[in-house]
Protein backbone atom coordinates (compact mmCIF):
# COMPACT_ATOMS: atom_id res chain seq x y z
CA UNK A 1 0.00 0.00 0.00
CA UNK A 2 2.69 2.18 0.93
CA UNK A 3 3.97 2.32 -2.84
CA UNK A 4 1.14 3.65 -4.41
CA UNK A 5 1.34 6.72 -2.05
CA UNK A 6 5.17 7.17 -4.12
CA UNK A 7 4.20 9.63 -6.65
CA UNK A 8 7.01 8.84 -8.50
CA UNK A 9 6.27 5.40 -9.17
CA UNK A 10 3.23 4.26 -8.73
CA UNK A 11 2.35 7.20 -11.52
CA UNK A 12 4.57 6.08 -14.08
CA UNK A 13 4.11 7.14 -17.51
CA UNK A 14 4.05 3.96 -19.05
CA UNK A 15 1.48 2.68 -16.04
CA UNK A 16 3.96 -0.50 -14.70
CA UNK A 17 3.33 1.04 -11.32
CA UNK A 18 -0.51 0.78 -11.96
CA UNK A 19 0.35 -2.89 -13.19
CA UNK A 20 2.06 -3.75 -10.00
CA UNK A 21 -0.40 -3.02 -7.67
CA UNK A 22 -3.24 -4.87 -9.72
CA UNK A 23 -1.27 -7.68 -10.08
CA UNK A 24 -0.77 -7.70 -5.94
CA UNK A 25 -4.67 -7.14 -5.66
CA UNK A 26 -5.10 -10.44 -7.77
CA UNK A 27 -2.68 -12.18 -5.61
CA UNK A 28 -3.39 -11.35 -2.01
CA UNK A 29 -6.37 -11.49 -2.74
CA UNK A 30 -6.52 -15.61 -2.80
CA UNK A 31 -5.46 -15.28 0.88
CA UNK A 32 -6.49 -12.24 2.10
CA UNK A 33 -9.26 -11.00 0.97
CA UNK A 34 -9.88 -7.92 3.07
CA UNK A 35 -6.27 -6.50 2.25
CA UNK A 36 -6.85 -7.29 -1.06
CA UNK A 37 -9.97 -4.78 -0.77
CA UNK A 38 -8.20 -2.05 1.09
CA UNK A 39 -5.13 -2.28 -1.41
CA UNK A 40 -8.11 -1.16 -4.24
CA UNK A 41 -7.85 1.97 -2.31
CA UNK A 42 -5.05 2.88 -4.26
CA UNK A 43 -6.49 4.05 -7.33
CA UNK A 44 -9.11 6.23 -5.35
CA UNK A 45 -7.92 9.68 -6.76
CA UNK A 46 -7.65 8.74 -10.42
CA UNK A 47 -10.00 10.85 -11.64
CA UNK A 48 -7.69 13.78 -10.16
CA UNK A 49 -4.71 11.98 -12.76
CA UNK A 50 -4.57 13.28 -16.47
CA UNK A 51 -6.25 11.68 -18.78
CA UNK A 52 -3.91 9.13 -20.22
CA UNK A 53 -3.03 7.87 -16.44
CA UNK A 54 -7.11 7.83 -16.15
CA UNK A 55 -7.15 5.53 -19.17
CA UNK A 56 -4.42 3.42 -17.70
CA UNK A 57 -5.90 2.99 -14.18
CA UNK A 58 -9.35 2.09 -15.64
CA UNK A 59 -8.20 -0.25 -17.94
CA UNK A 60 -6.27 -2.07 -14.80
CA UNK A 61 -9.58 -1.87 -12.80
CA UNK A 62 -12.05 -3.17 -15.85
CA UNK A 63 -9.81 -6.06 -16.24
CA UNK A 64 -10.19 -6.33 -12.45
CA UNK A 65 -13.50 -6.68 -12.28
CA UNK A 66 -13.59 -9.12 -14.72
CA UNK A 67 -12.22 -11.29 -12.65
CA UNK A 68 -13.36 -13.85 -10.03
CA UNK A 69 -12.53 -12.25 -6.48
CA UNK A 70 -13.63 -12.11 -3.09
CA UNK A 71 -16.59 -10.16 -2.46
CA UNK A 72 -15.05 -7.67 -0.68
CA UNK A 73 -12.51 -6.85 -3.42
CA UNK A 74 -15.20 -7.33 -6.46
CA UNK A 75 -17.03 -4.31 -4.16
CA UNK A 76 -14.25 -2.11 -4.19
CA UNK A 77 -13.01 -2.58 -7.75
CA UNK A 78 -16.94 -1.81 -9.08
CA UNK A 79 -17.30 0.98 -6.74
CA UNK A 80 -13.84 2.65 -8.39
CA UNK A 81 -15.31 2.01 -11.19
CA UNK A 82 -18.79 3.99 -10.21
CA UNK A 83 -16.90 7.17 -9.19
């Protein structure tokens, strides 16, 4: 969690810091499903990103929520999604 609060990186241009923390998401959240939600958390302010970041972020959540997770996480990803 703490990396996505590292400007820097977690808002790379090319989005590999976006990639990184959806890929985590998918993993923890096998075993923990409630981290797993509050690591979602990370793309809260991505409407506040430009618009290509936007892009990026949305695309990692979409393919999120494609996917079969816990409820808790599913919830978090959609409601990112809603905002």
């Amino acid at each position: 969690g703490s990396f996505s609060r590292n400007y820097k990186y977690f808002h790379q241009k090319d989005g590999a810091g976006y990639a990184l923390i959806a890929d985590q998401i998918k993993e923890i959240d096998a075993f923990n499903p409630l981290m797993a939600a509050r690591l979602v958390q990370a793309y809260r302010k991505y409407k506040k990103c430009d618009p290509e970041r936007q892009l990026l972020i949305k695309h990692h959540l979409t393919s999120l929520s494609k996917l079969e997770l816990s409820k808790n996480t599913a919830e978090m990803v959609h409601k990112m999604l809603e905002n």
